[in-house]
PDB file of N, CA and C in Angstrom:
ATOM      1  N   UNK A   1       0.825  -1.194   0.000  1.00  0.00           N
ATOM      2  CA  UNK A   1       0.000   0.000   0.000  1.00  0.00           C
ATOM      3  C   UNK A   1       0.864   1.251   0.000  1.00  0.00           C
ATOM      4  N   UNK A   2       2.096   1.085   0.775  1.00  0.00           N
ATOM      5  CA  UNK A   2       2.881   2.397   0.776  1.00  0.00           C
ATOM      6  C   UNK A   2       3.649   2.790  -0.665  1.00  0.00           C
ATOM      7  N   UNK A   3       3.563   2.144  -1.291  1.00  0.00           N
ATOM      8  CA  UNK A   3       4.132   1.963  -2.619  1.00  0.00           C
ATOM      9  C   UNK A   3       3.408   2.858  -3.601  1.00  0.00           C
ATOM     10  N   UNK A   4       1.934   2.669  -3.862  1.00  0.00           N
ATOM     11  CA  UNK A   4       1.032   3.016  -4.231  1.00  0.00           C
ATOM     12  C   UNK A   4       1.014   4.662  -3.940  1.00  0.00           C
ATOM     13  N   UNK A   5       1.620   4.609  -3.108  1.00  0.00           N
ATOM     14  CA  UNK A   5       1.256   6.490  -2.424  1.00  0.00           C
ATOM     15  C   UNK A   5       2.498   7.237  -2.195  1.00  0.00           C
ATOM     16  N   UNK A   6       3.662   6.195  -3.083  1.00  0.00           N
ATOM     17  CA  UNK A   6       4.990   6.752  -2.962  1.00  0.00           C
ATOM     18  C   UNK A   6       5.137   7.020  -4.780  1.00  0.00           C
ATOM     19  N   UNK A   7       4.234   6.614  -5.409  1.00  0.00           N
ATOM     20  CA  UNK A   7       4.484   6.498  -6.563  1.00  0.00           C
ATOM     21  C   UNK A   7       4.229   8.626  -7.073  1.00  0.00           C
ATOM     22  N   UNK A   8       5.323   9.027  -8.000  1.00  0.00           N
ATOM     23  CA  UNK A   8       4.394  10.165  -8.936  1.00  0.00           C
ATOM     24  C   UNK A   8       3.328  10.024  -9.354  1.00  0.00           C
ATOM     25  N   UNK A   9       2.585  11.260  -9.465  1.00  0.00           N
ATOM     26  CA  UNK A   9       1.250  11.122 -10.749  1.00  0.00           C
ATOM     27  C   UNK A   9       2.349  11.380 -12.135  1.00  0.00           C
ATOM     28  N   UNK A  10       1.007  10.532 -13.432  1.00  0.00           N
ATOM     29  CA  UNK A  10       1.724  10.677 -14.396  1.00  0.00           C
ATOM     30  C   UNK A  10       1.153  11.550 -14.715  1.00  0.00           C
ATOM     31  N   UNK A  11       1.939  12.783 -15.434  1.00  0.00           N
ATOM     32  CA  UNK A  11       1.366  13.769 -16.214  1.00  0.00           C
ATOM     33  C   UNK A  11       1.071  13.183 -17.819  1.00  0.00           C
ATOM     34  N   UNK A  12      -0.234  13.659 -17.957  1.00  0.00           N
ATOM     35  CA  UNK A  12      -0.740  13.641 -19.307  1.00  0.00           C
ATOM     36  C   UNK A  12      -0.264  14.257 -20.339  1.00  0.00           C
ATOM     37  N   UNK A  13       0.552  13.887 -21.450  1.00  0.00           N
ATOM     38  CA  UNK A  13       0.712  14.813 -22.539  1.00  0.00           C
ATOM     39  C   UNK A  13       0.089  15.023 -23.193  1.00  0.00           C
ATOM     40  N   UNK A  14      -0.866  15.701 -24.052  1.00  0.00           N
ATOM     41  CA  UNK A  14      -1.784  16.433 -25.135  1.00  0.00           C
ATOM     42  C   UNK A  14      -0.840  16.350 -26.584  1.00  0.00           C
ATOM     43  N   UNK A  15      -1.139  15.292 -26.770  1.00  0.00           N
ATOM     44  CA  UNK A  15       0.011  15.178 -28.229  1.00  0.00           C
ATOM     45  C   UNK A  15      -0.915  16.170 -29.438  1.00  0.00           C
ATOM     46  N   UNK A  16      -1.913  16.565 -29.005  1.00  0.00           N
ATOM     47  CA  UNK A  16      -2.731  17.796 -30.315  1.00  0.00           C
ATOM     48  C   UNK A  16      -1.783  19.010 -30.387  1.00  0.00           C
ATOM     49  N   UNK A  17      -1.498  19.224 -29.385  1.00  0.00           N
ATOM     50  CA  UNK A  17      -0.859  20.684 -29.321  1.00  0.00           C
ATOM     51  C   UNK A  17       0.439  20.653 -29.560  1.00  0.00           C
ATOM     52  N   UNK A  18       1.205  21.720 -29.925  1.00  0.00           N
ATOM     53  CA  UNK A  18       2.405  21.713 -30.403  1.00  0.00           C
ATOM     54  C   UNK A  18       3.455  22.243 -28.750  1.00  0.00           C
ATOM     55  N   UNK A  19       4.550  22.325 -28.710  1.00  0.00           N
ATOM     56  CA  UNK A  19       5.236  22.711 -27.299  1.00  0.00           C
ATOM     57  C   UNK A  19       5.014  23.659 -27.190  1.00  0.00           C
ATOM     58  N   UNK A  20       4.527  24.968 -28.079  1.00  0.00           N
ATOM     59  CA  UNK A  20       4.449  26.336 -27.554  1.00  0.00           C
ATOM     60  C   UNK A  20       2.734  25.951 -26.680  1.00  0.00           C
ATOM     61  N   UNK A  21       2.292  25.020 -26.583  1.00  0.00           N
ATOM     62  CA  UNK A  21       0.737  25.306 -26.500  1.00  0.00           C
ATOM     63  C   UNK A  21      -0.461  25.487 -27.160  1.00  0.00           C
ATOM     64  N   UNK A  22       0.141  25.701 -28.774  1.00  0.00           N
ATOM     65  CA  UNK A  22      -0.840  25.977 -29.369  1.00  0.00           C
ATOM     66  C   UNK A  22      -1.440  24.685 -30.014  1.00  0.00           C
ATOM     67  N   UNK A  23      -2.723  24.869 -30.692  1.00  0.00           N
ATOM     68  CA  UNK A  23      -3.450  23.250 -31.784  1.00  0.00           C
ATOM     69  C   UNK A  23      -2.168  23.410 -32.775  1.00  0.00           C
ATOM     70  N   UNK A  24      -1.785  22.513 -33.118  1.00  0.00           N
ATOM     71  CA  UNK A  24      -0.898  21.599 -34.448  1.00  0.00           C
ATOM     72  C   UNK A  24      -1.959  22.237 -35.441  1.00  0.00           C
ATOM     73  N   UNK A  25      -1.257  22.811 -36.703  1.00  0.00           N
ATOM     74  CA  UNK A  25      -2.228  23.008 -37.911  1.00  0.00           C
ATOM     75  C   UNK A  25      -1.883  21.078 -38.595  1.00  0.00           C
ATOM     76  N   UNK A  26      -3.171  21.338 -39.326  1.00  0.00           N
ATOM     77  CA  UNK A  26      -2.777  20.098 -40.386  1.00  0.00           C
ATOM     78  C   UNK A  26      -4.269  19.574 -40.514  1.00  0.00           C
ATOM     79  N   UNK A  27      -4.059  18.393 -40.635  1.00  0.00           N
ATOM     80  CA  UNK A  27      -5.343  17.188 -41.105  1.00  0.00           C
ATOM     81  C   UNK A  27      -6.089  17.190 -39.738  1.00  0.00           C
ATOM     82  N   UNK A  28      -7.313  16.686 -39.992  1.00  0.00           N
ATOM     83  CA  UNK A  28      -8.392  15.929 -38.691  1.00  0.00           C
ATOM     84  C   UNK A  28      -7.875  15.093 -38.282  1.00  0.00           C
ATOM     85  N   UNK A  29      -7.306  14.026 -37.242  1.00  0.00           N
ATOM     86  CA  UNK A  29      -6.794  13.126 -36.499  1.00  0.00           C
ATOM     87  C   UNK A  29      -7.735  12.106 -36.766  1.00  0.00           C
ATOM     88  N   UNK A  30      -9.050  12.837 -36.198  1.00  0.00           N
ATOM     89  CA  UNK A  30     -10.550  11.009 -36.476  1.00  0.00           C
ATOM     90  C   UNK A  30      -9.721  10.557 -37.738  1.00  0.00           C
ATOM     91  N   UNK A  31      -9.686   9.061 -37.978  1.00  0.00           N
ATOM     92  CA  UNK A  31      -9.199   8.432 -38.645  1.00  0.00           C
ATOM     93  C   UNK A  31     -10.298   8.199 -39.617  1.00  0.00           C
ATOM     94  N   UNK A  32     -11.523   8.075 -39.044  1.00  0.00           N
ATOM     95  CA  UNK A  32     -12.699   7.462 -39.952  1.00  0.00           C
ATOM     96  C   UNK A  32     -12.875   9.000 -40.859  1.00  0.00           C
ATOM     97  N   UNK A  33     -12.228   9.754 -40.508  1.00  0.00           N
ATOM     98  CA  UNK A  33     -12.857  11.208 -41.380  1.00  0.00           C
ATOM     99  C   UNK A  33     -12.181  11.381 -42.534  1.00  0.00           C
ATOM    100  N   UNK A  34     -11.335  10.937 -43.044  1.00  0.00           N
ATOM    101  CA  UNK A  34     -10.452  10.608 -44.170  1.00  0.00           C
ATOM    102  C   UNK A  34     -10.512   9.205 -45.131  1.00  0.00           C
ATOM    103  N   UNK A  35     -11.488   8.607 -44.718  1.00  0.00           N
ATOM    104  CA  UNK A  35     -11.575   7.661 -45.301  1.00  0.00           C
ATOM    105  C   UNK A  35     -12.414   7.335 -46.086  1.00  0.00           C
ATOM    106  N   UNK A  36     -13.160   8.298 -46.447  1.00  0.00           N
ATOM    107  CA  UNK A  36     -14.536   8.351 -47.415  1.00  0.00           C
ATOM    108  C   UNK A  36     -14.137   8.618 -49.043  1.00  0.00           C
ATOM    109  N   UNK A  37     -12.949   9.119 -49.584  1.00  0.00           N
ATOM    110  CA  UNK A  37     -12.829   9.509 -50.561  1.00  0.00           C
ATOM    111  C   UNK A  37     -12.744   8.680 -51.759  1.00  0.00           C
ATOM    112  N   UNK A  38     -12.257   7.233 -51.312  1.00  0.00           N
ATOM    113  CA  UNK A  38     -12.727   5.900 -51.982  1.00  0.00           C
ATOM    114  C   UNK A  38     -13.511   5.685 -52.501  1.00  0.00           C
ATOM    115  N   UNK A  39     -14.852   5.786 -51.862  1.00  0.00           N
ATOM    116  CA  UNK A  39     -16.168   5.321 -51.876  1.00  0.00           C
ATOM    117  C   UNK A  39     -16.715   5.581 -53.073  1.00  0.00           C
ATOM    118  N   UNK A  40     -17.870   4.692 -53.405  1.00  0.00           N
ATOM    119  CA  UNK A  40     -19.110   4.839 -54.294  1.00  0.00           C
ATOM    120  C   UNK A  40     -19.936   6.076 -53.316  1.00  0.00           C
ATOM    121  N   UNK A  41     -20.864   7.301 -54.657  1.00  0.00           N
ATOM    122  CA  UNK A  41     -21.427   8.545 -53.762  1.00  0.00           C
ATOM    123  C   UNK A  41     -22.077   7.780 -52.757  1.00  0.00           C
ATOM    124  N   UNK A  42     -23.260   6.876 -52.247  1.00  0.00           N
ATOM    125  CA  UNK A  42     -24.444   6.490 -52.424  1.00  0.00           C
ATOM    126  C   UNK A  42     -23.378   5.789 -50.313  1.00  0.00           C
ATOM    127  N   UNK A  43     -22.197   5.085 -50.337  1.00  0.00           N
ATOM    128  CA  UNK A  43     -21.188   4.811 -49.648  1.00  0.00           C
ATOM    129  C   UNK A  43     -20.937   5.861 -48.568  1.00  0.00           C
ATOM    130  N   UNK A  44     -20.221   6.848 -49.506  1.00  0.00           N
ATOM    131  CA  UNK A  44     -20.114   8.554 -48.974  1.00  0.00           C
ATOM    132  C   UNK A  44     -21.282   9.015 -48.175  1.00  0.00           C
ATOM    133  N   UNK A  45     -22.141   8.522 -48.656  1.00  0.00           N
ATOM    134  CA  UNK A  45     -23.480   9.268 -47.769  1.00  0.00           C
ATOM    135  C   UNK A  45     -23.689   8.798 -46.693  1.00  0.00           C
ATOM    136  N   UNK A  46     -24.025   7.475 -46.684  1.00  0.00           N
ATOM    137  CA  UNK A  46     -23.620   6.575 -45.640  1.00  0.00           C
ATOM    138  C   UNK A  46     -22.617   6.948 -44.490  1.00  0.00           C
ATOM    139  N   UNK A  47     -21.475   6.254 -44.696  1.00  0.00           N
ATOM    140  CA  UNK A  47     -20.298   6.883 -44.195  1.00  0.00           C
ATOM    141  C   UNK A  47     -20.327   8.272 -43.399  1.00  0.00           C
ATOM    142  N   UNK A  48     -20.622   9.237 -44.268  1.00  0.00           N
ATOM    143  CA  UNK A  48     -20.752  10.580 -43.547  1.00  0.00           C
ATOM    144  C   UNK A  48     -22.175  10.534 -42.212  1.00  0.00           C
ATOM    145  N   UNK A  49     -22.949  10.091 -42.333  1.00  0.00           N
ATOM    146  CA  UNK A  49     -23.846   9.807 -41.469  1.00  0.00           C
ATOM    147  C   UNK A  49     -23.902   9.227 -40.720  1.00  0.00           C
ATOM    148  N   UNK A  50     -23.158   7.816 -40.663  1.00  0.00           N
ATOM    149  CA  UNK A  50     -22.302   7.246 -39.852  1.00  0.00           C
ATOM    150  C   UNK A  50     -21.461   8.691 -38.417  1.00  0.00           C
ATOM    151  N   UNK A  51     -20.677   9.052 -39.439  1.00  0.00           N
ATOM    152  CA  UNK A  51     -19.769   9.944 -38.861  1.00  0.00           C
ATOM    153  C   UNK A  51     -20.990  10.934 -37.620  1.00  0.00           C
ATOM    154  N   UNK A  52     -21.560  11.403 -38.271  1.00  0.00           N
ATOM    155  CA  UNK A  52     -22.280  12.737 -37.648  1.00  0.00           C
ATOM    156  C   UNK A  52     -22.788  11.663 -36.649  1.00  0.00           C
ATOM    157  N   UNK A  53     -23.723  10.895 -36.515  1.00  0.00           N
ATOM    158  CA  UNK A  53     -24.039  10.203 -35.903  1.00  0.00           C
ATOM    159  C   UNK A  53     -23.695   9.840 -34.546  1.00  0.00           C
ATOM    160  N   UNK A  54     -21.965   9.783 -34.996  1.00  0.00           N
ATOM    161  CA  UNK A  54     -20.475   9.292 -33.653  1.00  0.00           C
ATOM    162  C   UNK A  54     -20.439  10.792 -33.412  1.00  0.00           C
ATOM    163  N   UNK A  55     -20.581  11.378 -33.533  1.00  0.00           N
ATOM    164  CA  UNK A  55     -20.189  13.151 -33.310  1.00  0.00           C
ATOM    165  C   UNK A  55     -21.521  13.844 -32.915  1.00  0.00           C
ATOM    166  N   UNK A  56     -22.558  13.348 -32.485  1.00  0.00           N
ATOM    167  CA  UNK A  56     -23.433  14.292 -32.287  1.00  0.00           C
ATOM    168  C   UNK A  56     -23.986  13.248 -30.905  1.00  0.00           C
ATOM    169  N   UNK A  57     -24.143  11.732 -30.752  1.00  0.00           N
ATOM    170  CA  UNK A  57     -23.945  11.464 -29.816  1.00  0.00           C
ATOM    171  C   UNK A  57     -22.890  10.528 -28.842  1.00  0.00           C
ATOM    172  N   UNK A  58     -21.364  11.309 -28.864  1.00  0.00           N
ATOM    173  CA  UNK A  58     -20.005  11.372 -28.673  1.00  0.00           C
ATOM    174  C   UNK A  58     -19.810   9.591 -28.536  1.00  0.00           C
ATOM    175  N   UNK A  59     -19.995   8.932 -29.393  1.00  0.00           N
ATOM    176  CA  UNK A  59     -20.007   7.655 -29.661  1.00  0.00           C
ATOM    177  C   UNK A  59     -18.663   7.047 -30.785  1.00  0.00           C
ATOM    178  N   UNK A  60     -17.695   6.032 -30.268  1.00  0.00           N
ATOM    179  CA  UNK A  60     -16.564   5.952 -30.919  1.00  0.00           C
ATOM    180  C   UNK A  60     -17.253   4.551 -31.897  1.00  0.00           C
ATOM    181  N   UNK A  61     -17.911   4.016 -31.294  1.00  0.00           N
ATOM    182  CA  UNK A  61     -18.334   2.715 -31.567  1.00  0.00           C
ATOM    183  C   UNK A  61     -20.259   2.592 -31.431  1.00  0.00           C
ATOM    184  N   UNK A  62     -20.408   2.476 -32.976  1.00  0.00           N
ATOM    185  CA  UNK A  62     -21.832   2.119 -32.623  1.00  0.00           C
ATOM    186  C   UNK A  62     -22.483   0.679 -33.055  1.00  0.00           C
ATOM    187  N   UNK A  63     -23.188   0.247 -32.113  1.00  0.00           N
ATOM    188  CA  UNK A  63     -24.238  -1.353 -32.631  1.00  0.00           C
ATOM    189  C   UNK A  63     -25.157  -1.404 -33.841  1.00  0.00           C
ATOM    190  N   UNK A  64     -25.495  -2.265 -34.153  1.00  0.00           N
ATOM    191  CA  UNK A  64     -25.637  -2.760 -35.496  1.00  0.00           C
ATOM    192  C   UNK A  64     -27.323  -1.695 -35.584  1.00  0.00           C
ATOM    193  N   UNK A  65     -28.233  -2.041 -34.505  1.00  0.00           N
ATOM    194  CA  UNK A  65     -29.489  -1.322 -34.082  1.00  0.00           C
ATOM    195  C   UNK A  65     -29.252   0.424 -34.594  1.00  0.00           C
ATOM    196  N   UNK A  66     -27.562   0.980 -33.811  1.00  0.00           N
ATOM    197  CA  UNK A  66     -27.526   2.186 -34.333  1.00  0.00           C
ATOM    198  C   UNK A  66     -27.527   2.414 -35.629  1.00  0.00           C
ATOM    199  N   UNK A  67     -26.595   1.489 -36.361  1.00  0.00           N
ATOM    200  CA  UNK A  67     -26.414   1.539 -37.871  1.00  0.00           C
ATOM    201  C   UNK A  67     -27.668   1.717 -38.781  1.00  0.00           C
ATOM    202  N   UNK A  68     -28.441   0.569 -38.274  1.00  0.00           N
ATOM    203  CA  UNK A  68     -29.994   0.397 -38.723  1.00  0.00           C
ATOM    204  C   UNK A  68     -30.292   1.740 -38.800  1.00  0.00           C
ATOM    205  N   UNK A  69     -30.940   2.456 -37.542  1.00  0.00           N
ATOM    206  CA  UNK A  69     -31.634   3.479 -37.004  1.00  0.00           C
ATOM    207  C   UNK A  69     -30.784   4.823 -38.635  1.00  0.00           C
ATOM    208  N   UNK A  70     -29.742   4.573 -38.608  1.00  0.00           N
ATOM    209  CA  UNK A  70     -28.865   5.903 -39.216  1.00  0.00           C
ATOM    210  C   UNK A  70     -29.575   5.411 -40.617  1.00  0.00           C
ATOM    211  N   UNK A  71     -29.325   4.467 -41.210  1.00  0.00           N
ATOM    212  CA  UNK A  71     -29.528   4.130 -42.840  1.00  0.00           C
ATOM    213  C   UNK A  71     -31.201   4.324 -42.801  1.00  0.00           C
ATOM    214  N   UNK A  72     -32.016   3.919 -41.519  1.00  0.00           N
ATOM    215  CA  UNK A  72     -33.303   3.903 -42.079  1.00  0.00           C
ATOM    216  C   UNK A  72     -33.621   5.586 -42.253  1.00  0.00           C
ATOM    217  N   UNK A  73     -32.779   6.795 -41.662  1.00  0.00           N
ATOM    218  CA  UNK A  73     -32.798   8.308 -41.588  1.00  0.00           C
ATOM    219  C   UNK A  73     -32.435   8.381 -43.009  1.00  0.00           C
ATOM    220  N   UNK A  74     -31.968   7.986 -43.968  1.00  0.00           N
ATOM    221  CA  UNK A  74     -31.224   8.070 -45.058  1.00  0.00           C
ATOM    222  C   UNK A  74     -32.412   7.536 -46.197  1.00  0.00           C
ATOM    223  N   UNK A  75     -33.422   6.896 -45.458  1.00  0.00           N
ATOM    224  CA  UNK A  75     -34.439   6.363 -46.450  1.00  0.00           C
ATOM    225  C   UNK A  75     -34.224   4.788 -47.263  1.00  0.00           C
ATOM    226  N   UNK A  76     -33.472   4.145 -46.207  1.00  0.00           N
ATOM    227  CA  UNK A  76     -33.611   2.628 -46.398  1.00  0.00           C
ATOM    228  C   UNK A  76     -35.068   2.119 -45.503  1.00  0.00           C
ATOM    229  N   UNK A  77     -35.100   0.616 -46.425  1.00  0.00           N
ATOM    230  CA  UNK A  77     -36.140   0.673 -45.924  1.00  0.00           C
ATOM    231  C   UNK A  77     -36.046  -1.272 -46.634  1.00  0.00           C
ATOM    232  N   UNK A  78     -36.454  -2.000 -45.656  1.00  0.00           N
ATOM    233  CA  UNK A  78     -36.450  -3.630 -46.682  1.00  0.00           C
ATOM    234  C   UNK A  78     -37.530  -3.680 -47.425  1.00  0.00           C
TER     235      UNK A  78
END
């Protein structure tokens, strides 16, 4: 137990920012946000909705139910 409370905290580094403090200029980091340019349009649409989807309710990972729910907004339909 004394070990535990002898230990440092680790400081967090913010690898976004550059050493002066400021945001890094450049590309978006989300990985999935660069990856649409491949695609068939119809894909792209998808995809992007997907995206907003993870970004509007802060979701890295969504279930198959979410997927559903997003494509049937898009006007799928069996």
């Amino acid at each position: 137990m004394s070990q535990l409370l002898e230990q440092k905290p680790v400081t967090f580094m913010d690898r976004r920012q550059g050493n002066d403090g400021r945001p890094v200029e450049g590309h978006e980091r989300r990985q999935f946000r660069d990856s649409h340019s491949l695609l068939n349009p119809d894909a792209q649409e998808l995809a992007k909705a997907i995206d907003q989807y993870k970004l509007l309710h802060r979701r890295r990972f969504i279930t198959y139910e979410e997927l559903y729910n997003v494509m049937v907004s898009l006007g799928y339909h069996k």
